[in-house]
Protein backbone atom coordinates (compact mmCIF):
# COMPACT_ATOMS: atom_id res chain seq x y z
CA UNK A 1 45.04 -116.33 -10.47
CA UNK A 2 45.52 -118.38 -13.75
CA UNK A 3 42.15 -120.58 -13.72
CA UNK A 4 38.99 -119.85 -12.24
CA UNK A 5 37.12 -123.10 -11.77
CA UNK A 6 36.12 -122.92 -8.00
CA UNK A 7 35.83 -120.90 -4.96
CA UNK A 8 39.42 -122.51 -3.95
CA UNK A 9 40.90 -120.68 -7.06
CA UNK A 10 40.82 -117.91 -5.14
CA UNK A 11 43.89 -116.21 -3.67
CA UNK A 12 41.58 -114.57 -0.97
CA UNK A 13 37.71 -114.97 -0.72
CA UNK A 14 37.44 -112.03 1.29
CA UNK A 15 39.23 -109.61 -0.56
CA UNK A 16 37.24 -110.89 -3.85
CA UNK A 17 34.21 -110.40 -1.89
CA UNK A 18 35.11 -106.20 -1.30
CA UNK A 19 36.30 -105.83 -4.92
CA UNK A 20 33.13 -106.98 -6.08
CA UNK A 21 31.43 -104.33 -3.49
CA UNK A 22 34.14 -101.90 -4.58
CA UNK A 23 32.95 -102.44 -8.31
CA UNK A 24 29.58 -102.65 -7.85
CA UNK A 25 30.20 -98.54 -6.06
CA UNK A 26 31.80 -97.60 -9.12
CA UNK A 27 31.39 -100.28 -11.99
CA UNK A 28 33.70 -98.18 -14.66
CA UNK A 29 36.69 -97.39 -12.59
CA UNK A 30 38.69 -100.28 -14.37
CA UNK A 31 37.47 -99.73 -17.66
CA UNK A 32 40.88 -100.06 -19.13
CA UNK A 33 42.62 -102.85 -17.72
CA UNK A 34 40.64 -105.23 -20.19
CA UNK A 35 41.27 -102.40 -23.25
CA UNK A 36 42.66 -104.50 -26.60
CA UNK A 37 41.46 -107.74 -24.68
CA UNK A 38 39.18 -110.04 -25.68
CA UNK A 39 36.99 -112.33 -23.64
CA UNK A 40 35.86 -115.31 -25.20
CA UNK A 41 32.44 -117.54 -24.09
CA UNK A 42 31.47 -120.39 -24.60
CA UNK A 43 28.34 -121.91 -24.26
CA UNK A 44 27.51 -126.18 -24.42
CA UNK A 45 24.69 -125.50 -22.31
CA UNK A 46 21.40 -122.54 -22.18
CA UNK A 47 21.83 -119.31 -20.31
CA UNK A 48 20.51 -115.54 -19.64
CA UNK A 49 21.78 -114.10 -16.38
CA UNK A 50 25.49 -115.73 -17.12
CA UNK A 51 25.55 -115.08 -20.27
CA UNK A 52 24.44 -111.31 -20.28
CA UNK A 53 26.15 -110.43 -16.76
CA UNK A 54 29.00 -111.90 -17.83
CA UNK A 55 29.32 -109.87 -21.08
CA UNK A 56 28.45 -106.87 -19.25
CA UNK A 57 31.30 -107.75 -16.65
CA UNK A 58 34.13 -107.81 -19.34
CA UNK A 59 32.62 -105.02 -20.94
CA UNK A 60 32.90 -103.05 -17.79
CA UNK A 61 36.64 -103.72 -17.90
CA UNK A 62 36.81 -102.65 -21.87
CA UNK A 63 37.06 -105.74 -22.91
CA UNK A 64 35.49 -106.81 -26.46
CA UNK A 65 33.33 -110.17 -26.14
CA UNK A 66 32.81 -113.09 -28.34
CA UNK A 67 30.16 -115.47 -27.38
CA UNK A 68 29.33 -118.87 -29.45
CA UNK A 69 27.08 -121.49 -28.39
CA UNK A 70 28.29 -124.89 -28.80
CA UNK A 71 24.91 -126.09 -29.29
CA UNK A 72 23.37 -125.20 -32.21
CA UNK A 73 26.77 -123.23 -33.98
CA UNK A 74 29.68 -125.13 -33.34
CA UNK A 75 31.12 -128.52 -34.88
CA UNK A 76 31.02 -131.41 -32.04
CA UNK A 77 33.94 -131.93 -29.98
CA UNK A 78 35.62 -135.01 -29.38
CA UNK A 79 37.52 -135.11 -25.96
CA UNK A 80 39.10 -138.33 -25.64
CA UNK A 81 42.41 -138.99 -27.09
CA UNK A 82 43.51 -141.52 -29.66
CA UNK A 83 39.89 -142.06 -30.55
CA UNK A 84 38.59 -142.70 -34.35
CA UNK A 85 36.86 -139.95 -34.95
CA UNK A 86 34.58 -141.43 -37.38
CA UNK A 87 31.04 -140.31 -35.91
CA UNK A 88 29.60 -137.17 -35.08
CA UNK A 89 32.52 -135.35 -33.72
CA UNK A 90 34.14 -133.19 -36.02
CA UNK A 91 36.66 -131.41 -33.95
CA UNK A 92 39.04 -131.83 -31.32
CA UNK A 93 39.40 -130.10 -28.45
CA UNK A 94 43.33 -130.18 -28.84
CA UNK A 95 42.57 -128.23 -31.68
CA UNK A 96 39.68 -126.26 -30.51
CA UNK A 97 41.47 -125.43 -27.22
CA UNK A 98 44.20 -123.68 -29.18
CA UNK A 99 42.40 -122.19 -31.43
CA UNK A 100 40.22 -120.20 -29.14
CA UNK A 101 43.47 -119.24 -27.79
CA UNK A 102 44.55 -117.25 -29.92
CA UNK A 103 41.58 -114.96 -30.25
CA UNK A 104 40.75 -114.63 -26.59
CA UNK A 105 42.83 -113.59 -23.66
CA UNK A 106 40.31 -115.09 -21.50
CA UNK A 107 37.72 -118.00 -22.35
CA UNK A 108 34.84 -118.79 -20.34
CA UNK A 109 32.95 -121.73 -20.52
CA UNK A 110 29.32 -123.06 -19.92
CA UNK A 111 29.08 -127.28 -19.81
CA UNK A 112 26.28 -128.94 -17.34
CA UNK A 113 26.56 -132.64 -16.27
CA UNK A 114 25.65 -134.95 -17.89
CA UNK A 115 23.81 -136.59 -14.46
CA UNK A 116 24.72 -140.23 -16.13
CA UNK A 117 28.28 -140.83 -15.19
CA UNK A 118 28.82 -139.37 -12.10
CA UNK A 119 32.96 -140.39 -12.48
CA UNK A 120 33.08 -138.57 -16.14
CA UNK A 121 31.07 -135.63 -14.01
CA UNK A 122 33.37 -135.15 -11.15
CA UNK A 123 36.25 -135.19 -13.94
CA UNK A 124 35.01 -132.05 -15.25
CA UNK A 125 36.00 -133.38 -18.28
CA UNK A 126 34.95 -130.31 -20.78
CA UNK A 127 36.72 -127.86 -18.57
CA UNK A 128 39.57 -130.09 -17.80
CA UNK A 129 40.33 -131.03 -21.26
CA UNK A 130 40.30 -126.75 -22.58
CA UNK A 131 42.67 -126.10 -19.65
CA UNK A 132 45.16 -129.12 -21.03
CA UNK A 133 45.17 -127.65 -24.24
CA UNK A 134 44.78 -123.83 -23.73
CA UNK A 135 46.83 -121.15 -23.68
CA UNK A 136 44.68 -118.36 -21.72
CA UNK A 137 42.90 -118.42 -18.53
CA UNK A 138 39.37 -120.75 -18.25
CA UNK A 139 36.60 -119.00 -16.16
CA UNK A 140 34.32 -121.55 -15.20
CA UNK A 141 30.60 -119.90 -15.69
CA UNK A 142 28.99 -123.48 -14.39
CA UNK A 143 30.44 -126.58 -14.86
CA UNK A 144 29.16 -130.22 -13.82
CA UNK A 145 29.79 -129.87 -9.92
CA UNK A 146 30.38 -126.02 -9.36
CA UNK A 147 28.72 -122.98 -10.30
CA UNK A 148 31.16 -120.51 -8.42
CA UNK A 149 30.73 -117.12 -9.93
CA UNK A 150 26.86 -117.36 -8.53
CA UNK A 151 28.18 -118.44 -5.20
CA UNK A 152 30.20 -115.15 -5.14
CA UNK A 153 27.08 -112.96 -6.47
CA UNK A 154 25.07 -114.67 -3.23
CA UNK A 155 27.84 -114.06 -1.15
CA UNK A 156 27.97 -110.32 -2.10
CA UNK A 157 24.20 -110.31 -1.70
CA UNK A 158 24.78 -111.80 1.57
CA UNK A 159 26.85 -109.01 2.40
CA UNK A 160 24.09 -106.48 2.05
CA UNK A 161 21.37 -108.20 3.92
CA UNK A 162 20.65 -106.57 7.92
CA UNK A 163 21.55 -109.56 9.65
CA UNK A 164 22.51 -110.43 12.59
CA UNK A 165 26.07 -111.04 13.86
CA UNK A 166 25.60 -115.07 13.11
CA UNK A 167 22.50 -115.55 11.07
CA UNK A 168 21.32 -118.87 10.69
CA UNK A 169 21.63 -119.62 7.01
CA UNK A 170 19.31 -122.73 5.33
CA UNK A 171 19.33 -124.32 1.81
CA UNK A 172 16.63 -125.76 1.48
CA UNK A 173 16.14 -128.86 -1.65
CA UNK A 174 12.75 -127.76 -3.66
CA UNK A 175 10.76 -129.78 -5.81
CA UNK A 176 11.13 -130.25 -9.64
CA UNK A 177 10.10 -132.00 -12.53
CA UNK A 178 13.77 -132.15 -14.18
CA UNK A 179 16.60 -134.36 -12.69
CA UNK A 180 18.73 -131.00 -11.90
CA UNK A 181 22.65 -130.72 -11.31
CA UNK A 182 24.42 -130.47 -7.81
CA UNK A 183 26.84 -127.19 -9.23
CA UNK A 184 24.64 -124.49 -6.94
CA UNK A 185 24.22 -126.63 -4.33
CA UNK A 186 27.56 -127.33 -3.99
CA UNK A 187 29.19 -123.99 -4.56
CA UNK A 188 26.42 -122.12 -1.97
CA UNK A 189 28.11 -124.66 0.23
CA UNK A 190 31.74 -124.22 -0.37
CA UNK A 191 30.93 -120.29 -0.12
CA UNK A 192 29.47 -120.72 3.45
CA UNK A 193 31.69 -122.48 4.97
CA UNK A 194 34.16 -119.00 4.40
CA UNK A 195 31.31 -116.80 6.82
CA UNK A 196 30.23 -116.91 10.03
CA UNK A 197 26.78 -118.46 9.87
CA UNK A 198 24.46 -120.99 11.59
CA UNK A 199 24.58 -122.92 8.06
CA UNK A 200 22.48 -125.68 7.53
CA UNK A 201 21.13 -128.04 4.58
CA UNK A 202 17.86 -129.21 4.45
CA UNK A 203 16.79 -131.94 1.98
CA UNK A 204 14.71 -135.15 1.96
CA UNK A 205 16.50 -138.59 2.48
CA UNK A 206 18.16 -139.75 -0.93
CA UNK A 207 19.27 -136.42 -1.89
CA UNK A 208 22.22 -135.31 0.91
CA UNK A 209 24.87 -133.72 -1.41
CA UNK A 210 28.45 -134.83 -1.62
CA UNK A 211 29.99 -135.46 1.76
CA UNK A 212 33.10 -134.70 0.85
CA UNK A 213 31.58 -131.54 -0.23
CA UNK A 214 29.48 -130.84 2.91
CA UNK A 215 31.66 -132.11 5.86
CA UNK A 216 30.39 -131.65 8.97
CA UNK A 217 27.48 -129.46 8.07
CA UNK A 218 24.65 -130.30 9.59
CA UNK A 219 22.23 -131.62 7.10
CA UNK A 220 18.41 -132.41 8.22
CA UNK A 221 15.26 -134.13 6.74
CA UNK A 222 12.58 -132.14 8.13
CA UNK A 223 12.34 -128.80 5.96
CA UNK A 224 9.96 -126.91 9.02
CA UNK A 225 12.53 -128.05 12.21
CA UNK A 226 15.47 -126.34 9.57
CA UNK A 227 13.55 -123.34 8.79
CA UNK A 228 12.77 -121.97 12.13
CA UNK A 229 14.03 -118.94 13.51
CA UNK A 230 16.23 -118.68 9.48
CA UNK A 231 17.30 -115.59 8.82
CA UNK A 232 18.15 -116.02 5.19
CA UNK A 233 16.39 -119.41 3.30
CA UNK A 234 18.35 -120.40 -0.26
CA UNK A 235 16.00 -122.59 -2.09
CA UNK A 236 17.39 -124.94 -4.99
CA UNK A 237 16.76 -128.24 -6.23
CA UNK A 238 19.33 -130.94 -7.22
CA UNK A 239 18.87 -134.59 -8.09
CA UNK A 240 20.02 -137.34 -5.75
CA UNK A 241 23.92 -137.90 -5.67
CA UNK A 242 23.83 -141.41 -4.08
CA UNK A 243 21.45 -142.41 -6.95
CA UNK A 244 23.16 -140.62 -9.23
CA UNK A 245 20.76 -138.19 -11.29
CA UNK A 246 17.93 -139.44 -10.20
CA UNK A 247 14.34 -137.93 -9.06
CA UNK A 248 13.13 -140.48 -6.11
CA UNK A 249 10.24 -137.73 -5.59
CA UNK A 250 7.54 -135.47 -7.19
CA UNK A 251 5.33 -134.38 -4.30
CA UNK A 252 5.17 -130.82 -3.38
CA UNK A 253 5.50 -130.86 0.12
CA UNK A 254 8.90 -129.32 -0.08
CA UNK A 255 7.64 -126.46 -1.99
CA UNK A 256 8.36 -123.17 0.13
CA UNK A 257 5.46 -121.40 0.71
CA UNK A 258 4.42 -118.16 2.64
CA UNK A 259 3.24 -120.49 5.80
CA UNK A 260 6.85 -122.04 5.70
CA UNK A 261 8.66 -118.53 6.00
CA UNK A 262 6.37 -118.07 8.90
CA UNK A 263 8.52 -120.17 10.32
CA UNK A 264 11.81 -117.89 10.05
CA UNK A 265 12.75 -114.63 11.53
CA UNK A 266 11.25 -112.56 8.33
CA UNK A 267 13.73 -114.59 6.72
CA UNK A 268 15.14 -113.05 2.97
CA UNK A 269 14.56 -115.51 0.11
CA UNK A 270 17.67 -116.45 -2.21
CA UNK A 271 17.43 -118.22 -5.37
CA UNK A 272 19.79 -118.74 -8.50
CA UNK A 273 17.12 -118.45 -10.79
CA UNK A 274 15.51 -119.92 -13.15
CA UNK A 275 12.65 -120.68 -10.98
CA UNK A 276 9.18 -122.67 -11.77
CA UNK A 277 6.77 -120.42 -10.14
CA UNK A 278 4.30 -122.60 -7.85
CA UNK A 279 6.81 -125.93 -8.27
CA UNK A 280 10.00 -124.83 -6.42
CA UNK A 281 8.39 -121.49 -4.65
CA UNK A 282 5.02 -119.99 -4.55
CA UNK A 283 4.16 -116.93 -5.83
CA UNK A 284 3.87 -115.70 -2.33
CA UNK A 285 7.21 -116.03 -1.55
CA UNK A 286 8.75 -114.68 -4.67
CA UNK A 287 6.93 -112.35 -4.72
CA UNK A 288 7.00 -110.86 -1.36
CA UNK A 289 9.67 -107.69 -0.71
CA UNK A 290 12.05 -110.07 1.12
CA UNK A 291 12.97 -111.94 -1.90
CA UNK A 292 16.47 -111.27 -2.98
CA UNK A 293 16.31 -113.07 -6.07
CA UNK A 294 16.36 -109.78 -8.87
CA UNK A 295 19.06 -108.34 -6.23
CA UNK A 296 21.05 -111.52 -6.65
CA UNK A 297 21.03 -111.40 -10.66
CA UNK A 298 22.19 -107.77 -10.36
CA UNK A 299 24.96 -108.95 -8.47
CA UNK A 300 26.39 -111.59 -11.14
CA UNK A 301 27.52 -108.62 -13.00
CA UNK A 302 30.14 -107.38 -10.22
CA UNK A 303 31.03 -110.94 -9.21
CA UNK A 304 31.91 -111.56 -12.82
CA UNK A 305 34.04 -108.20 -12.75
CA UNK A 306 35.96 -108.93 -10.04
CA UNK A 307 36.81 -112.33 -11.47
CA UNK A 308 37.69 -111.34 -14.51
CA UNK A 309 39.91 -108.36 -13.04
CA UNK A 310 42.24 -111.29 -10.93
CA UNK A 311 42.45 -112.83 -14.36
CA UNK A 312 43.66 -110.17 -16.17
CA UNK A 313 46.05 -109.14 -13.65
């Protein structure tokens, strides 16, 4: 595996699946296949649980890590070419890209949409352009339209739920008060579709997530007819895709509550976290021993691992 950008990177989702379980048993038992390597991360946008597990991760290989945040302690980089760079972009990333090279043997890299230009979005233009001009492997630790390192921690969580031979699966949209990317949304999706589940998407109308993306998975507007009989409920928000980046609503009927879970079969709660307590979830379901969401941050940690051990093999 040379690039890890999305689930389809992978060689085998299954077998990345078990070595994350296998790591997870024994977290130090490939402590030297990242010894005298150097992972490099790069952050254009905030983090915790990414940016911590995915230290620990290369750290569990015995890898030294180097983490800079574009934000506040990097020059600006310029990304198209031929361009007069006489504004507020100091560096290139033809330059940048190389450079990084040759101090990491693996980069990973943090850039959000922009939620303005849905084209320049779905270009994946940050990653796109460091993978043109680098010289290592790129680990994509969320990028405009895929988050797929937490897709593999929630499919490793998935794998130690009780459930049933086919559980019925739900994501479920939530309320917010930021216009939020579609990366979670759309990499939760790409990760079902490798299981055997009863999967379905609930969201209101205006905010069904890439077609292309979701194929023929069923996708309803009416949050209590998807939620009954659930065995697992994912909750995440995302802003409409047809109007790109936009919030059409505010309300909070979509918030999950304990009465909604009364709707599922004792149904574990998922979620990528950050969350806004009492906006996206109540207290009562967060808080309640059925929510997987601590479990799920644990999990980044071996997810990352595994990743990161297909890269440096």
């Amino acid at each position: 595996m040379k690039q890890f950008l999305t689930l389809d990177d992978l060689t085998s989702f299954d077998a990345q699946v078990k070595l994350a379980q296998k790591i997870k048993a024994d977290p130090y038992q490939f402590e030297t296949i990242g010894k005298r390597k150097t992972l490099g991360l790069l952050f254009f946008n905030p983090s915790l649980r990414t940016r911590l597990s995915t230290q620990k991760a290369g750290r569990l290989l015995g890898m030294d890590v180097m983490v800079m945040n574009f934000s506040n302690e990097a020059w600006a980089i310029e990304y198209e070419n031929e361009t007069i760079m006489e504004g507020l972009r100091s560096e290139h990333v033809k330059e940048a890209a190389q450079v990084v090279s040759q101090y990491c043997d693996v980069v990973g890299i943090r850039a959000f949409a922009t939620l303005t230009d849905k084209d320049k979005d779905e270009s994946e233009q940050v990653l796109q352009r460091f993978i043109e001009h680098a010289t290592v492997p790129i680990l994509n630790m969320e990028s405009a339209t895929a988050h797929p390192l937490q897709a593999l921690a929630d499919a490793l969580t998935l794998s130690e739920l009780s459930l049933p031979a086919k559980p019925k699966v739900v994501l479920t949209w939530a309320p917010h008060p930021k216009a939020l990317p579609h990366a979670v949304g759309n990499s939760f999706t790409r990760m079902m579709q490798h299981l055997d589940a009863d999967f379905i998407i609930a969201n209101p109308k205006g905010y069904d997530l890439d077609p292309r993306i979701t194929k023929n998975i069923p996708v309803i507007h009416n949050q209590d007819e998807a939620l009954k009989d659930a065995d697992v409920v994912y909750a995440k928000n995302w802003s409409s895709y047809e109007q790109y980046g936009q919030i059409l609503r505010t309300d909070n009927t979509w918030m999950l509550t304990p009465e909604k879970m009364k709707l599922t079969n004792n149904a574990a709660f998922m979620h990528c976290l950050p969350i806004r307590r009492n906006v996206v979830v109540s207290d009562g379901v967060l808080d309640h021993p059925t929510s997987k969401v601590i479990e799920q941050a644990n999990n980044r940690t071996y997810a990352a691992a595994a990743v990161l051990k297909n890269l440096l093999s």
